[in-house]
Every structure is written in structure tokens, then in C-alpha cells.
Protein backbone atom coordinates (compact mmCIF):
# COMPACT_ATOMS: atom_id res chain seq x y z
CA UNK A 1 -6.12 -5.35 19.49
CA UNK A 2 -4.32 -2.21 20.53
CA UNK A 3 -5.56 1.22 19.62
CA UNK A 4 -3.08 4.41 20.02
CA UNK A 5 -2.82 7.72 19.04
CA UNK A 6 -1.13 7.91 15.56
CA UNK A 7 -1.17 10.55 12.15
CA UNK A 8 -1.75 9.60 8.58
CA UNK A 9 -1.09 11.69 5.67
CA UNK A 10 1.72 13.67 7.12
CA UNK A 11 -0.49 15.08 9.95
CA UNK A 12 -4.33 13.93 10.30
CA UNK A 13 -4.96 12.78 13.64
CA UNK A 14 -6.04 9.20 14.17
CA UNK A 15 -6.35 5.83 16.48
CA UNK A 16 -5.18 3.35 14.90
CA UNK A 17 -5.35 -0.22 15.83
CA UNK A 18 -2.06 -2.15 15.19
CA UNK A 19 -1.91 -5.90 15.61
CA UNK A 20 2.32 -7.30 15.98
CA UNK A 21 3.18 -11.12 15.67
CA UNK A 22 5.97 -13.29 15.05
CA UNK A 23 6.23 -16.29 11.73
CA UNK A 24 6.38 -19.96 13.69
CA UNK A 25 10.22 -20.93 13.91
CA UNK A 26 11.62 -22.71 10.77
CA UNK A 27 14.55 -24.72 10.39
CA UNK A 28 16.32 -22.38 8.74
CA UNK A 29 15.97 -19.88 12.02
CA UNK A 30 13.63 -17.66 14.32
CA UNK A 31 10.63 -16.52 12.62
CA UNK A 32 9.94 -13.16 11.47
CA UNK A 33 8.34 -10.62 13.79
CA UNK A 34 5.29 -8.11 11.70
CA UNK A 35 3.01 -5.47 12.18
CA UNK A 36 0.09 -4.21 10.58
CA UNK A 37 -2.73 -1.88 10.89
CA UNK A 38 -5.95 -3.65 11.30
CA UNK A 39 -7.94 -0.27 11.19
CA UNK A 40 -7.99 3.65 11.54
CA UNK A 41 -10.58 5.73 12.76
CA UNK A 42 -10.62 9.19 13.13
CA UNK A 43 -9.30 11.36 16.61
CA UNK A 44 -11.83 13.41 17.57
CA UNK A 45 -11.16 17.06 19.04
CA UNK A 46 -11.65 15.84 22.41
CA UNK A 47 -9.55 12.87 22.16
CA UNK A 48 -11.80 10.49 21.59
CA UNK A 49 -11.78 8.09 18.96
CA UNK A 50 -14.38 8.67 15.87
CA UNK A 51 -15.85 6.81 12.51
CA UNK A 52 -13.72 4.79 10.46
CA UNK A 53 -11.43 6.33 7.24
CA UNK A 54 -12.97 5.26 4.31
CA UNK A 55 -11.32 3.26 1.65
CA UNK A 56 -10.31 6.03 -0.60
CA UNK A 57 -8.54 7.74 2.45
CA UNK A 58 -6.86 4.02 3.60
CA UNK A 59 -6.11 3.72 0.27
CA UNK A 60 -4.44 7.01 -0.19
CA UNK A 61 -2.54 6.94 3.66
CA UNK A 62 -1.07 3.89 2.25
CA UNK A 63 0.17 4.97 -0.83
CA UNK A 64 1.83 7.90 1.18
CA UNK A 65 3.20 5.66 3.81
CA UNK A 66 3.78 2.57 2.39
CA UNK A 67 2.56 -0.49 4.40
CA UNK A 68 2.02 2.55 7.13
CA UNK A 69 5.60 1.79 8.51
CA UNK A 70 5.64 5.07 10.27
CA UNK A 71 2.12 5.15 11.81
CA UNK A 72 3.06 1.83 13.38
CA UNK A 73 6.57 3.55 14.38
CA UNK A 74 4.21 6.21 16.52
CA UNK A 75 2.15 3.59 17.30
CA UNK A 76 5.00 1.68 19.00
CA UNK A 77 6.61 5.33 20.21
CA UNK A 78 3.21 5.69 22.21
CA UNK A 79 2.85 2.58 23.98
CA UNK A 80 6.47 2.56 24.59
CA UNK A 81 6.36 5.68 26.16
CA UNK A 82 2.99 5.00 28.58
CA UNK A 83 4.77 1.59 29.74
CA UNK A 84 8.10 3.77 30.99
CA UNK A 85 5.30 5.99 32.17
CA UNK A 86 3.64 3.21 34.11
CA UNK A 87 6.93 1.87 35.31
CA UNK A 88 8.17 5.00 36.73
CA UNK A 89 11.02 5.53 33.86
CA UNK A 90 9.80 8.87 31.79
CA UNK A 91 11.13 11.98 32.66
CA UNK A 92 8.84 14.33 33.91
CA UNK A 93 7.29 17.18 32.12
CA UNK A 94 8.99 19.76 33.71
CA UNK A 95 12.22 18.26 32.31
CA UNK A 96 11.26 17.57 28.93
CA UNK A 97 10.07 21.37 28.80
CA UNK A 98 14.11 22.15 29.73
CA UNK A 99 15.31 20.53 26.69
């Protein structure tokens, strides 16, 4: 289970809890590597995370982003980003503001 910081509906702010895995290994070849949102719940002004969306919202977040490709794209942007982070790799504030 891995919760992040993601949007839905070209804005809303959410956590949303993305599970990744990989197909076995066929004859044929490697298996397939997926993704998938296992649930959303709303961000709360302080950060925090808050209640689940309801159905009609899922419902309509995934009509808008179909199979929610690109909340799992910020999804894997954000945890990306805090692993550099933790690693010692991300530039530093200062130099993203000079950009």
C-alpha cells in the first residue's frame, strides 16, 4: 500500500493509494508490469489525508482520466522525487526557484 499526494478531476487534491505489480513470466516473455488505484481519499487543507471519494466522484475521476493513468503518473512523480530526495540527488530549492 502506498499513499501519495495526487489530483483528480483536473485539480482536486487527493491521497491516493496506488498498488504496482508485475504478470508471472510466460513462455512467450517477461510479464507485464500494472498499476492501479486501490483508493482515494480526500487532502485535507493541512495536508492530511481525509474521508474517502464516493462512488459517484470515483466514478466520474475515472471517466475523466481513464484507468487514472495520470494520477498514478503523479503518483510515481512523487515518490520518485522523495527517493532522489532521500538519496541526496534533488536539486535544492533555491535552484529550482532559478529556473
Amino acid at each position: 500500500m502506498t499513499w501519495a499526494p495526487a489530483t483528480i478531476l483536473g485539480g482536486l487534491p487527493v491521497w491516493a493509494d496506488v498498488h504496482w505489480g508485475k504478470d508471472a513470466d510466460t513462455p512467450n516473455g517477461a510479464g507485464d508490469y500494472w498499476a492501479e488505484v486501490e483508493d482515494i481519499c480526500w487532502r485535507k487543507r493541512d495536508g492530511s489525508r481525509g474521508k474517502s471519494i464516493t462512488q459517484k466522484v470515483w466514478e466520474r475521476a475515472e471517466n475523466y482520466d481513464c484507468y487514472f493513468c495520470h494520477t498514478i503518473e503523479e503518483v510515481e512523480d512523487y515518490l520518485d522525487h522523495q527517493t532522489r530526495e532521500r538519496e541526496g540527488e534533488a536539486p535544492s530549492r533555491e535552484k529550482v526557484s532559478l529556473l
